[in-house]
N, C-alpha and C. Protein backbone atom coordinates (compact mmCIF):
# COMPACT_ATOMS: atom_id res chain seq x y z
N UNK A 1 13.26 -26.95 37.06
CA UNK A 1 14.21 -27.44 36.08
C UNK A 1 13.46 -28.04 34.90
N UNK A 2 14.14 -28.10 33.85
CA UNK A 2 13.53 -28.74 32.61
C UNK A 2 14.25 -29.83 32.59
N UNK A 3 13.84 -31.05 32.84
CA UNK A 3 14.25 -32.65 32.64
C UNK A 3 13.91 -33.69 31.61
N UNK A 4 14.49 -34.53 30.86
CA UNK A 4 14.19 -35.67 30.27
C UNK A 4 13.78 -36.76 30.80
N UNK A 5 12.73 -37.23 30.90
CA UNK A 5 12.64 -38.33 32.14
C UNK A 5 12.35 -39.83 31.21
N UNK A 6 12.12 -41.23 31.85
CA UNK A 6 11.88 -42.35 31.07
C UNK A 6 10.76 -42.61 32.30
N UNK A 7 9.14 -42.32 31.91
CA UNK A 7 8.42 -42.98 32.70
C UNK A 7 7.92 -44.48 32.60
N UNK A 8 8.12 -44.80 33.98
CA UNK A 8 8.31 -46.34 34.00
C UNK A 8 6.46 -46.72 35.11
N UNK A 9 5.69 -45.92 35.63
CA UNK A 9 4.83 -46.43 36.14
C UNK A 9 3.76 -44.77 36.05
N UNK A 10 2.42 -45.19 35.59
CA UNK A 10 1.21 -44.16 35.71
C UNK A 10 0.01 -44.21 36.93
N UNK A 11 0.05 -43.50 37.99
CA UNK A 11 -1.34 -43.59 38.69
C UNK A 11 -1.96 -42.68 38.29
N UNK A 12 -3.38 -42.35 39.36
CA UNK A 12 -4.53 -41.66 38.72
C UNK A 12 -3.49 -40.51 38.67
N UNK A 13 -3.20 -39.47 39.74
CA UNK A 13 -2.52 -38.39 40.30
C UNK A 13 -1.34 -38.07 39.59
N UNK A 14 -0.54 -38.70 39.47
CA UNK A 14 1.03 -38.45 38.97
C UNK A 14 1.51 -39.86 38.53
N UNK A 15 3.18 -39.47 38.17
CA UNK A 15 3.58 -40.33 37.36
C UNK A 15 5.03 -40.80 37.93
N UNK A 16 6.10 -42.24 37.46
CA UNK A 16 7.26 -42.11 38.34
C UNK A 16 7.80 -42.75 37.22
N UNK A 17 9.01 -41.87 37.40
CA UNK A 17 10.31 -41.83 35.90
C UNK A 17 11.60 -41.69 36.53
N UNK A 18 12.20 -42.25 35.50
CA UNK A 18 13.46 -42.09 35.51
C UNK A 18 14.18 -40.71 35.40
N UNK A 19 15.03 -40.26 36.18
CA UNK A 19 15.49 -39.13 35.52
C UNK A 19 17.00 -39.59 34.74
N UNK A 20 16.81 -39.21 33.30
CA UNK A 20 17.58 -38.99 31.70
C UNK A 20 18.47 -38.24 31.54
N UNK A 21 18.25 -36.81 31.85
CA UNK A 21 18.87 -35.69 31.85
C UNK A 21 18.45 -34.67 32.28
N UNK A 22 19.30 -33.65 32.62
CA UNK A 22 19.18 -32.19 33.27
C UNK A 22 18.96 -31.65 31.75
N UNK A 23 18.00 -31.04 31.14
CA UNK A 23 17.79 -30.06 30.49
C UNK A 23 18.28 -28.73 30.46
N UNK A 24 18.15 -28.25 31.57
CA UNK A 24 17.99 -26.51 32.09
C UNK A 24 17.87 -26.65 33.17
N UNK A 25 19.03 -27.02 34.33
CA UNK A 25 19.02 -26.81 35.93
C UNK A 25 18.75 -25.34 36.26
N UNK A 26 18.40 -25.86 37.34
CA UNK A 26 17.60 -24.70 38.03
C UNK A 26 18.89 -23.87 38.66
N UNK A 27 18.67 -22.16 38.99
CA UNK A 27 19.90 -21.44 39.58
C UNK A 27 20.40 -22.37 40.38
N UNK A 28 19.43 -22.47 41.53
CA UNK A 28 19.92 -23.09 42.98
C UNK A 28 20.58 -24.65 42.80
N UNK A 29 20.39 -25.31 41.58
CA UNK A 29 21.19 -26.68 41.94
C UNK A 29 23.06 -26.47 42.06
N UNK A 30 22.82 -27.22 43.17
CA UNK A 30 24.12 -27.02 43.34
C UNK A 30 25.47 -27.98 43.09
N UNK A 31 26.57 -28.41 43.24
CA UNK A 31 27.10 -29.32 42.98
C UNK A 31 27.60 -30.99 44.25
N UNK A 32 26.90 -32.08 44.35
CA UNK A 32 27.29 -32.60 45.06
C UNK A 32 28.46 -32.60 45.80
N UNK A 33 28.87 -33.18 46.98
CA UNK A 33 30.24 -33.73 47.34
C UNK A 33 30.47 -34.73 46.86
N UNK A 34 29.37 -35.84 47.26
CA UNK A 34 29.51 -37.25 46.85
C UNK A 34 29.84 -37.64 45.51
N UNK A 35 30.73 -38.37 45.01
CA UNK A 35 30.96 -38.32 43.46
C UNK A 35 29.47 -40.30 43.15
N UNK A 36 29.12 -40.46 43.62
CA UNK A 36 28.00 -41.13 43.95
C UNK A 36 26.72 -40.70 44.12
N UNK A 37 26.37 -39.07 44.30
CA UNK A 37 25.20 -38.79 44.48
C UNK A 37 24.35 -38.84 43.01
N UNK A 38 23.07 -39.40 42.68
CA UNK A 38 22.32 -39.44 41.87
C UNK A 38 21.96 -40.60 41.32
N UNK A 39 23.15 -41.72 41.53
CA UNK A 39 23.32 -43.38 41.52
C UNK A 39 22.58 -44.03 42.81
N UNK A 40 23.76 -43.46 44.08
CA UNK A 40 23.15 -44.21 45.15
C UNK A 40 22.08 -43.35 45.79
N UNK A 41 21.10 -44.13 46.35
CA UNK A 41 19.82 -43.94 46.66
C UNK A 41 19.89 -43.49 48.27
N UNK A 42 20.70 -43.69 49.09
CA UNK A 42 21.14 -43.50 50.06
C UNK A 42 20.82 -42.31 50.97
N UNK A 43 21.03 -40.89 49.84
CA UNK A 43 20.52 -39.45 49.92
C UNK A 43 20.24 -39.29 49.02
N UNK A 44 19.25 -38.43 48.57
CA UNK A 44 18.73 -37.80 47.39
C UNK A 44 19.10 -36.43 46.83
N UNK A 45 19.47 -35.63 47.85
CA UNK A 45 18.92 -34.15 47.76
C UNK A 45 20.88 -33.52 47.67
N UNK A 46 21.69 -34.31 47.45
CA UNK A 46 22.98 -33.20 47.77
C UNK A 46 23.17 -31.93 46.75
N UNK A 47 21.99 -32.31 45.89
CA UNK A 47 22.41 -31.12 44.51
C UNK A 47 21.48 -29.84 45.23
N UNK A 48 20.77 -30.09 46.39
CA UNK A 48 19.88 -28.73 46.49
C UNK A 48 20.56 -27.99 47.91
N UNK A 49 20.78 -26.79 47.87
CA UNK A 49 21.13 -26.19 48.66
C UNK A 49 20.51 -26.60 49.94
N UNK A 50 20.77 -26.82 51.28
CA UNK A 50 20.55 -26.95 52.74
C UNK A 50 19.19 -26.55 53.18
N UNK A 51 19.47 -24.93 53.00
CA UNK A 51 17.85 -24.34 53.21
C UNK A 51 16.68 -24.55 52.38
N UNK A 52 17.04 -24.89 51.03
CA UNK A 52 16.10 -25.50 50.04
C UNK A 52 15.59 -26.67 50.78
N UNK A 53 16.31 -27.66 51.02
CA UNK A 53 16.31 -29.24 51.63
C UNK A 53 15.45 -29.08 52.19
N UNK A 54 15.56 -28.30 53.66
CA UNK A 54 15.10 -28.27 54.62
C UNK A 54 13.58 -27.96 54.37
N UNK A 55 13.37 -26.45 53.74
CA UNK A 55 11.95 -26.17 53.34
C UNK A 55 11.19 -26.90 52.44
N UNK A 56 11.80 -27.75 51.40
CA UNK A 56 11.33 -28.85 50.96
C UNK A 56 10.67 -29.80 51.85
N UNK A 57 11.50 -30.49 52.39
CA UNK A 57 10.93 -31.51 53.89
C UNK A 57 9.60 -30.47 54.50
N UNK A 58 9.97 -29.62 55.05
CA UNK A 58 8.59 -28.83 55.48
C UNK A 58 6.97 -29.07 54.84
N UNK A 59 7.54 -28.78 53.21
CA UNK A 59 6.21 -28.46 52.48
C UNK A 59 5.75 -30.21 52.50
N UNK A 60 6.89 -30.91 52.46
CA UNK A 60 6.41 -32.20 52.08
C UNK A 60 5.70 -32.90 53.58
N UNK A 61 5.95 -32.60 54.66
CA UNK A 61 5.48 -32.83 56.28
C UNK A 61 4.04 -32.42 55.67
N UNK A 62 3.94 -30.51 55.80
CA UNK A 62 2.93 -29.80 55.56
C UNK A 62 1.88 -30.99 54.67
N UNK A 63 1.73 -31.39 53.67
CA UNK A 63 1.29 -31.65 52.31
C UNK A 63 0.55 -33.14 53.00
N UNK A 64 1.37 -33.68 53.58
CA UNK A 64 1.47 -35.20 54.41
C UNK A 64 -0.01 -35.00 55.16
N UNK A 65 0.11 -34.27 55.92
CA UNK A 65 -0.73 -33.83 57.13
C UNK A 65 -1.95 -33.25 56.74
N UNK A 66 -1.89 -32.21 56.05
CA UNK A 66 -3.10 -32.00 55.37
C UNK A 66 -4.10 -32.78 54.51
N UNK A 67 -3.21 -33.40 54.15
CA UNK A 67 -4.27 -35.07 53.42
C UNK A 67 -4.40 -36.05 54.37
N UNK A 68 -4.50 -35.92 55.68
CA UNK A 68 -5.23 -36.49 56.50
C UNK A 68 -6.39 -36.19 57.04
N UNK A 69 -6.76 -35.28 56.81
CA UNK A 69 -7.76 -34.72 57.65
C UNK A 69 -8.56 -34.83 59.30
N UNK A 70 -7.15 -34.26 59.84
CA UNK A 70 -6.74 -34.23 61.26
C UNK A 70 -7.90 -33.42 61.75
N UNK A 71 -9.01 -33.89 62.43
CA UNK A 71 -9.82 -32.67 63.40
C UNK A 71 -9.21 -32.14 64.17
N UNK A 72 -9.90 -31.06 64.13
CA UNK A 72 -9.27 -29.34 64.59
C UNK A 72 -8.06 -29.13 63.63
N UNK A 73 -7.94 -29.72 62.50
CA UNK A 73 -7.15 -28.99 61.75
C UNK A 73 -7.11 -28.56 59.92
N UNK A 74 -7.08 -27.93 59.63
CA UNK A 74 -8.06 -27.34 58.05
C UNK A 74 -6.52 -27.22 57.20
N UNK A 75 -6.39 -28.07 56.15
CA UNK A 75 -6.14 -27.93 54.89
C UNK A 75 -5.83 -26.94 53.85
N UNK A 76 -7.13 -25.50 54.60
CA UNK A 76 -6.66 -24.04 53.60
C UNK A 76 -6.44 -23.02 54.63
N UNK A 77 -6.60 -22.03 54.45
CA UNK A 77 -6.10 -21.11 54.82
C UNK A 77 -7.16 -20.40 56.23
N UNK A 78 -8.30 -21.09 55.56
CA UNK A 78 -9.51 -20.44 56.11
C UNK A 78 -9.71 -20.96 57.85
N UNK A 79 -9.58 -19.97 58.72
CA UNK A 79 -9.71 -20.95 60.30
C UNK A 79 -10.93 -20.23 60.62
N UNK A 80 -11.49 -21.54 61.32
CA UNK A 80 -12.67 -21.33 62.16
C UNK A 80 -12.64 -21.05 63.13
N UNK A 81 -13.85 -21.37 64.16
CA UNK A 81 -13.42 -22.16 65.63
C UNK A 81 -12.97 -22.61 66.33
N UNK A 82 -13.45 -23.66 65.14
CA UNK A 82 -13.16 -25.05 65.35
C UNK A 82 -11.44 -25.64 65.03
N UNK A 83 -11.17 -25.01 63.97
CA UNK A 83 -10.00 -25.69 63.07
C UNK A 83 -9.13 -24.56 63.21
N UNK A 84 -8.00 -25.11 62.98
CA UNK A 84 -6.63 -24.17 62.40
C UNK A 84 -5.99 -24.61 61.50
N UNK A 85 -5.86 -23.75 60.36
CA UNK A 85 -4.54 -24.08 59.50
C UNK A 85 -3.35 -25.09 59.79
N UNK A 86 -2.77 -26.01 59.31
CA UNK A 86 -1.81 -26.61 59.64
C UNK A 86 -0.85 -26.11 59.51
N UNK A 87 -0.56 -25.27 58.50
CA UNK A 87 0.52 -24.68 58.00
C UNK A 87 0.88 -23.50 59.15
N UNK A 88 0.02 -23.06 59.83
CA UNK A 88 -0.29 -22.33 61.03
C UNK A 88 0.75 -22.56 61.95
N UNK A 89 0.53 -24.04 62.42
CA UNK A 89 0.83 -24.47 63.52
C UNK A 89 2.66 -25.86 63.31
N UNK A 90 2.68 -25.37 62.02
CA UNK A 90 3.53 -26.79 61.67
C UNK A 90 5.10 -25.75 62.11
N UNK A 91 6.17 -26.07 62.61
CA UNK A 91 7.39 -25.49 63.09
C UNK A 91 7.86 -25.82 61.54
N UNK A 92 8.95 -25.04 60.94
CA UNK A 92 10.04 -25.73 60.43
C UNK A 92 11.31 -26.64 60.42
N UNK A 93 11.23 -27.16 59.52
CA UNK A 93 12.65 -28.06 59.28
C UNK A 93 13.26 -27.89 60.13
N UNK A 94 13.79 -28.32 61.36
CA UNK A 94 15.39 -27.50 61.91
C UNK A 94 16.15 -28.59 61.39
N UNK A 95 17.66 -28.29 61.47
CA UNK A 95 18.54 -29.28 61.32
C UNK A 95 19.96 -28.69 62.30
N UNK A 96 21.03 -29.18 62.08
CA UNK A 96 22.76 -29.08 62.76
C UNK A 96 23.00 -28.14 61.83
N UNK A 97 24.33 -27.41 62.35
CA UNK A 97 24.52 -26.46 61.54
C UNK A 97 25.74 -26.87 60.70
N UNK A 98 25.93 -28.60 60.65
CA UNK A 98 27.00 -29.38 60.03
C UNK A 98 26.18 -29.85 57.83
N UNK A 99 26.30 -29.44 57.63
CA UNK A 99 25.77 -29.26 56.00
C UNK A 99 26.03 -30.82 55.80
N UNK A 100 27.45 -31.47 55.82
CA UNK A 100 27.70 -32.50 55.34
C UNK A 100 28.35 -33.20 56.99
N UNK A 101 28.47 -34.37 57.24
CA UNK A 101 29.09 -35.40 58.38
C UNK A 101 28.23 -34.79 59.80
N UNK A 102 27.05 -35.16 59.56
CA UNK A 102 25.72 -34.97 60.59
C UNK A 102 24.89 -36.14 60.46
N UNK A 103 24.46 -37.29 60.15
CA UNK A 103 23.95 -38.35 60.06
C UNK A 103 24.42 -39.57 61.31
N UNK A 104 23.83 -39.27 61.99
CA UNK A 104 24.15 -40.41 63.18
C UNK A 104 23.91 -42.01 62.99
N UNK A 105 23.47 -42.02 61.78
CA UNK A 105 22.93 -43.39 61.56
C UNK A 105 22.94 -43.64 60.24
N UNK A 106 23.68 -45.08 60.13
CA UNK A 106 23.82 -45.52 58.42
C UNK A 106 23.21 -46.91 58.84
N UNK A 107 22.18 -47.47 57.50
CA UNK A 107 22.41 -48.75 57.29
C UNK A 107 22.62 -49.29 55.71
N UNK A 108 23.78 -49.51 56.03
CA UNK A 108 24.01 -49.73 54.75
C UNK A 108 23.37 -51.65 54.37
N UNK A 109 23.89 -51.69 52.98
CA UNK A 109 23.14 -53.62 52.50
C UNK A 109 24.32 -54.59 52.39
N UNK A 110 24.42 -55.83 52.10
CA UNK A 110 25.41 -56.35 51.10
C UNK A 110 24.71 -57.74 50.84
N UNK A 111 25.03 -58.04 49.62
CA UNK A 111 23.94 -59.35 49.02
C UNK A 111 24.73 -60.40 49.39
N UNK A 112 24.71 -61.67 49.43
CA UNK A 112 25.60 -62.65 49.85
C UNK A 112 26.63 -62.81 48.76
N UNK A 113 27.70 -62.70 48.90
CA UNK A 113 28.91 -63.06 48.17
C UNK A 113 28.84 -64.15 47.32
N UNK A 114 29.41 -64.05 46.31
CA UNK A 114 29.57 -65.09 45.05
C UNK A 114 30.54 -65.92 45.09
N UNK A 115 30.26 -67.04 44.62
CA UNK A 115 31.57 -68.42 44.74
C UNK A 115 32.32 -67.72 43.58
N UNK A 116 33.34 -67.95 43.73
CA UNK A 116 34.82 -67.20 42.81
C UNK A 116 35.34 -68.74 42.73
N UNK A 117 35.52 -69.43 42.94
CA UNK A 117 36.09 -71.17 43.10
C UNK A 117 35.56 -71.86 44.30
N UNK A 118 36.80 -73.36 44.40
CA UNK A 118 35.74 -74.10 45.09
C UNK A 118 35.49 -73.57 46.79
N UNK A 119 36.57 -72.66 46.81
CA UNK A 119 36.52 -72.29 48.37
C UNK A 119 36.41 -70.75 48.83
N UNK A 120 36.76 -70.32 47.77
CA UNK A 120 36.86 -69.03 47.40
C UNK A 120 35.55 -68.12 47.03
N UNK A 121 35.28 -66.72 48.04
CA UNK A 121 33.78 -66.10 47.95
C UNK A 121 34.54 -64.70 47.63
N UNK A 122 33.28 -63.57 46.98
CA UNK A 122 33.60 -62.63 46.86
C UNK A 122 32.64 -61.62 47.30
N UNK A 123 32.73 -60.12 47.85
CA UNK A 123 31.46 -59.60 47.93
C UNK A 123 31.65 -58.66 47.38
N UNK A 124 30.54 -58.73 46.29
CA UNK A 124 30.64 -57.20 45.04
C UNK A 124 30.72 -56.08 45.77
N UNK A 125 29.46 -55.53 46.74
CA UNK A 125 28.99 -54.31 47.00
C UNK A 125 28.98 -54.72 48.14
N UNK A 126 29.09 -53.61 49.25
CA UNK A 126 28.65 -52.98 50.81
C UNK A 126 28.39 -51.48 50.07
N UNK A 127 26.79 -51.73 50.30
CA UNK A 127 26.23 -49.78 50.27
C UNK A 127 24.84 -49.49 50.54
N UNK A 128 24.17 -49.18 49.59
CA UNK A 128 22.77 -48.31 49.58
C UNK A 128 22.69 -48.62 48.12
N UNK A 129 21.20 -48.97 47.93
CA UNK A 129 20.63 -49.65 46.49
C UNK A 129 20.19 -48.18 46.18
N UNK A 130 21.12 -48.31 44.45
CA UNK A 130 20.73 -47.30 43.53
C UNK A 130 19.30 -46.83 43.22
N UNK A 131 19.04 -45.74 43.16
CA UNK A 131 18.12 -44.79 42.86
C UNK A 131 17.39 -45.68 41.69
N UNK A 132 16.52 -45.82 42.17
CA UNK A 132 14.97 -46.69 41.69
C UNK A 132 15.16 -47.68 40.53
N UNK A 133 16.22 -48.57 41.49
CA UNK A 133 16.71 -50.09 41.19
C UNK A 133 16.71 -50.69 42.61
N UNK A 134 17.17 -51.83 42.78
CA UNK A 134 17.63 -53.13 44.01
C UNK A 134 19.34 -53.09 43.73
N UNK A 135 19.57 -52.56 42.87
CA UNK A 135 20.93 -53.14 43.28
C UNK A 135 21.86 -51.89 43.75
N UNK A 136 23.15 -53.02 44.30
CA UNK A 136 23.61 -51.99 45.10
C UNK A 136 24.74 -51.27 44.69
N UNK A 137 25.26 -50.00 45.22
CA UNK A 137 26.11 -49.01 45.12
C UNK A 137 27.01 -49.52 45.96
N UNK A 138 28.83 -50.05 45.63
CA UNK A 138 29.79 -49.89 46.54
C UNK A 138 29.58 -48.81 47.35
N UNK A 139 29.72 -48.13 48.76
CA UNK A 139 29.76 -47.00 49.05
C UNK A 139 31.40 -47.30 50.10
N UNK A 140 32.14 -46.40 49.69
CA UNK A 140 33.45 -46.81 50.62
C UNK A 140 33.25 -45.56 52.11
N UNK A 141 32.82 -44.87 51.92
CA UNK A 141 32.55 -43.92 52.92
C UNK A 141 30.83 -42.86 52.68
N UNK A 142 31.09 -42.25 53.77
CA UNK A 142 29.39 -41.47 52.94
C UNK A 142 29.69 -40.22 53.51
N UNK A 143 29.61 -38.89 52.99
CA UNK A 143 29.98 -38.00 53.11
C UNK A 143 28.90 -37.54 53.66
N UNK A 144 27.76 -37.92 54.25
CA UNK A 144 26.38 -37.34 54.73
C UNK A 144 27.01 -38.24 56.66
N UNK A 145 27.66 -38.91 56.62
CA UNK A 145 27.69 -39.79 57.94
C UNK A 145 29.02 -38.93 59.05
N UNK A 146 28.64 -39.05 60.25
CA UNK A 146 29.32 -38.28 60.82
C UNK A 146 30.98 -39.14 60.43
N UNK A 147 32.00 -38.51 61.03
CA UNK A 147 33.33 -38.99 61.18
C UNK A 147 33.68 -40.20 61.82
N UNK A 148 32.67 -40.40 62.72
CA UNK A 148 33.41 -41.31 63.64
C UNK A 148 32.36 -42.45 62.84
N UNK A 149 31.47 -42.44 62.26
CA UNK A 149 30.47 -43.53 61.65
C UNK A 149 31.58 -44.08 60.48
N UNK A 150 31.81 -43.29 60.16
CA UNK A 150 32.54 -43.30 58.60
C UNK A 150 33.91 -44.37 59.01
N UNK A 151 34.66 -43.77 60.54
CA UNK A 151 36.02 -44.85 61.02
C UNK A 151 35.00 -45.91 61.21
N UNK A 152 33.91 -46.48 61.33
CA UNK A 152 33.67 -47.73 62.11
C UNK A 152 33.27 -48.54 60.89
N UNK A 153 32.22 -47.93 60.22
CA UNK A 153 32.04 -48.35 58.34
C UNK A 153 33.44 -48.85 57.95
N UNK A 154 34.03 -48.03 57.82
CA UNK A 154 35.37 -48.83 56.83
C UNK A 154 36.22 -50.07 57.80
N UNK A 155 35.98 -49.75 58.93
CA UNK A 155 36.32 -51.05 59.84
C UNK A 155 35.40 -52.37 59.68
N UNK A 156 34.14 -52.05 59.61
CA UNK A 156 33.16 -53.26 59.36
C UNK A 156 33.42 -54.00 57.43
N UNK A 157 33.50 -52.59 56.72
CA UNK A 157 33.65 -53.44 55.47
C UNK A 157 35.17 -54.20 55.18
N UNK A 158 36.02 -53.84 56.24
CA UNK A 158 37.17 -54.76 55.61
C UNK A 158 37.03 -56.19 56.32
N UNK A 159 36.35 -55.99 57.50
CA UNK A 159 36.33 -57.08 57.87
C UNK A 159 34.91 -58.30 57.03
N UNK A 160 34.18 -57.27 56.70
CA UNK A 160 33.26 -57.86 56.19
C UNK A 160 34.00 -59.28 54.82
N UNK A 161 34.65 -58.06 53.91
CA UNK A 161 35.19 -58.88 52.86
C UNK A 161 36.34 -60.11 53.20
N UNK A 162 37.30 -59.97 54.16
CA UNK A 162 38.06 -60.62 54.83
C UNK A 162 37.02 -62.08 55.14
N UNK A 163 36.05 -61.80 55.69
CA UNK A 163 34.59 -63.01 56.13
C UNK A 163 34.34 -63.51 54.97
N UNK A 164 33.90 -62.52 54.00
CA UNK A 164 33.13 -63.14 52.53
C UNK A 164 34.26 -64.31 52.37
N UNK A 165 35.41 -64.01 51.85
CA UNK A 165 36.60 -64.95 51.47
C UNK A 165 36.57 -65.98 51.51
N UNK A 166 36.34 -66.32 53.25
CA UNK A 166 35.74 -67.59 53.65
C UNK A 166 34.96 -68.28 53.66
N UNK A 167 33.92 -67.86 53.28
CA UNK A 167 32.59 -68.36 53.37
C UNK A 167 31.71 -67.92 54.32
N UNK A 168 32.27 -67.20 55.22
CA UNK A 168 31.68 -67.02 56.46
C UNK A 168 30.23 -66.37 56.43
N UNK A 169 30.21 -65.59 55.54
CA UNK A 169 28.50 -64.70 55.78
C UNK A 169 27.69 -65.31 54.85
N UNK A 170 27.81 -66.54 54.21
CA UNK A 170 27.12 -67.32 53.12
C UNK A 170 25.61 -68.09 54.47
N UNK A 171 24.77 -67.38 54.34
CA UNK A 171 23.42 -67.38 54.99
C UNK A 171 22.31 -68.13 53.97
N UNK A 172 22.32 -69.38 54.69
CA UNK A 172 21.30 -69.86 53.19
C UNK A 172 19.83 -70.07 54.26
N UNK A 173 19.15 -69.49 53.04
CA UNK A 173 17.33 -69.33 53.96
C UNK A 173 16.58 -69.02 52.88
N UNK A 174 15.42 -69.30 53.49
CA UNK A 174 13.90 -69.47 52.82
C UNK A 174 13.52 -68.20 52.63
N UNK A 175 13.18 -67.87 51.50
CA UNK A 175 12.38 -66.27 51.28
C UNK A 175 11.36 -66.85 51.48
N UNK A 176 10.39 -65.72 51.92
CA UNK A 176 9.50 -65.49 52.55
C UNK A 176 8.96 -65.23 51.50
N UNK A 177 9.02 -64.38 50.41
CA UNK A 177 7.70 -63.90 49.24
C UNK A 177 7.56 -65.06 48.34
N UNK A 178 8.54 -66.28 48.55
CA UNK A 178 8.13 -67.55 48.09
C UNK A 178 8.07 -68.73 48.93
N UNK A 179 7.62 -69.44 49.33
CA UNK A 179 7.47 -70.32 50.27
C UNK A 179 8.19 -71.60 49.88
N UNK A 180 7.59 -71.53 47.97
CA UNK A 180 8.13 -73.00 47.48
C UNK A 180 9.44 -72.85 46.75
N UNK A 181 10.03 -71.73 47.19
CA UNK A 181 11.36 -71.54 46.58
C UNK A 181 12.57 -72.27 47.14
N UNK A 182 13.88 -72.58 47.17
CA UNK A 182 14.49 -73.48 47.54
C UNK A 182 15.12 -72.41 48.50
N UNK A 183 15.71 -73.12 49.23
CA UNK A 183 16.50 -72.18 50.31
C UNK A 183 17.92 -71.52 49.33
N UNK A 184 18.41 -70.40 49.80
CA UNK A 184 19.25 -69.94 48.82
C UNK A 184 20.01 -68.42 49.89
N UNK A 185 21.45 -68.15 49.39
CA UNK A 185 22.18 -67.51 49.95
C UNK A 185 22.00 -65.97 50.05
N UNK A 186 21.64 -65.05 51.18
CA UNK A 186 20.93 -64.26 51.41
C UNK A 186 21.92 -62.99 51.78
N UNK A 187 22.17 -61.63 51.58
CA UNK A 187 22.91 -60.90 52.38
C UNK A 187 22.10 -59.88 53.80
N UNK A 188 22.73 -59.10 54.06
CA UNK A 188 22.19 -58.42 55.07
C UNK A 188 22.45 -56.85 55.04
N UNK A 189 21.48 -56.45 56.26
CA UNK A 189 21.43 -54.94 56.45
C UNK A 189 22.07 -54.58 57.43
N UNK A 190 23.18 -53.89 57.73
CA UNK A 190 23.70 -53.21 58.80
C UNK A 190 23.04 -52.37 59.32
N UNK A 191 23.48 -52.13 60.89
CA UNK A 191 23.03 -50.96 61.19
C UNK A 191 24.27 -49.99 62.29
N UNK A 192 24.43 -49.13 61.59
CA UNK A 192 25.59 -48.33 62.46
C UNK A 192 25.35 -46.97 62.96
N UNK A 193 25.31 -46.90 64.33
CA UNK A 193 24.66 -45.58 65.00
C UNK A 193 25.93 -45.26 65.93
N UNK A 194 25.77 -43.58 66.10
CA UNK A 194 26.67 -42.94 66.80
C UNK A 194 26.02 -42.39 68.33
N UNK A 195 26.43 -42.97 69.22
CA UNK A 195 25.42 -42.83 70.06
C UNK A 195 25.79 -41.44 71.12
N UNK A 196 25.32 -40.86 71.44
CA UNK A 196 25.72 -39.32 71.92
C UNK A 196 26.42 -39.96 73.81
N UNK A 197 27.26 -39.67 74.04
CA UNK A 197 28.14 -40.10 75.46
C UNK A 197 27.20 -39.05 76.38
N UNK A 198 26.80 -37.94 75.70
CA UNK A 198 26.89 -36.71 76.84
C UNK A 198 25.35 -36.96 77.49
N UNK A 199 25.69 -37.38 79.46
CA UNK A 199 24.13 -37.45 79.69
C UNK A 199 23.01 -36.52 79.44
């Protein structure tokens, strides 16, 4: 694709930017489900076709591994003896044959709720922090999470906000990346898994 980007950091190797605009998408991009994909950080990839995804992840495993320099295992093409190709020996991607509501596991964030008055709390967001920011994306459902994750999510966030109201999830504690900072109101990370019944 041809992109507009805003680069925000330079190492020796490469570079990390913002993406600006689609220039000239590529054939294969395709169109999200999520009307959230490209904001929330959550998933990355819904614009690339499945089998793209998948062989992507591959090359990127592949790429991983080879810059380790695993004995008995070679980097090019060339096998010895001694060594084999990784690319040789590496399986592909598999995945479900479910494209979208296959994710057995969400954790979504939420920051501690804001005083609205003297008794009164509010909580902006329950989601997944936007694409190369901290802050967070409402997410009301996730179209990557199976069905039954998705009924228990929207059960946890109403109750969640119902709590905020009160005060109830107002967690005041010491950060840790400051020691001499004052104690101050903290949110949290969920974690919601679908656990398979069948022995």
């Amino acid at each position: 694709e041809t992109v507009r980007v805003s680069i925000y950091r330079n190492t020796k190797s490469y570079s990390q930017a913002h993406l600006v605009e689609v220039i000239k998408p590529s054939s294969d991009r395709i169109k999200p489900r999520c009307h959230l994909a490209g904001r929330c950080g959550g998933c990355q990839l819904q614009h690339v076709p499945i089998n793209l995804q998948r062989k992507w992840k591959t090359d990127f495993v592949q790429k991983g591994l080879e810059a380790q320099n695993i004995l008995g295992y070679s980097a090019n093409a060339t096998t010895t003896a001694s060594t084999s190709p990784i690319r040789d020996v590496l399986f592909p991607t598999m995945g479900t044959n479910e494209i979208y509501e296959y994710r057995n596991k969400l954790t979504p964030h939420y920051e501690a709720p804001i005083r609205m008055g003297d008794s009164q709390y509010h909580l902006k967001a329950i989601g997944f922090q936007q694409i190369s920011c901290r802050d967070l994306v409402d997410v009301e459902d996730c179209p990557i999470a199976t069905p039954a994750i998705n009924v228990k999510y929207k059960e946890i966030r109403k109750t969640l906000h119902e709590q905020a109201k009160l005060g109830l999830l107002n967690n005041r504690k010491r950060r840790k990346r400051n020691r001499r900072s004052k104690n101050i109101d903290v949110g949290a990370t969920l974690l919601i898994r679908e656990a398979d019944n069948n022995p």
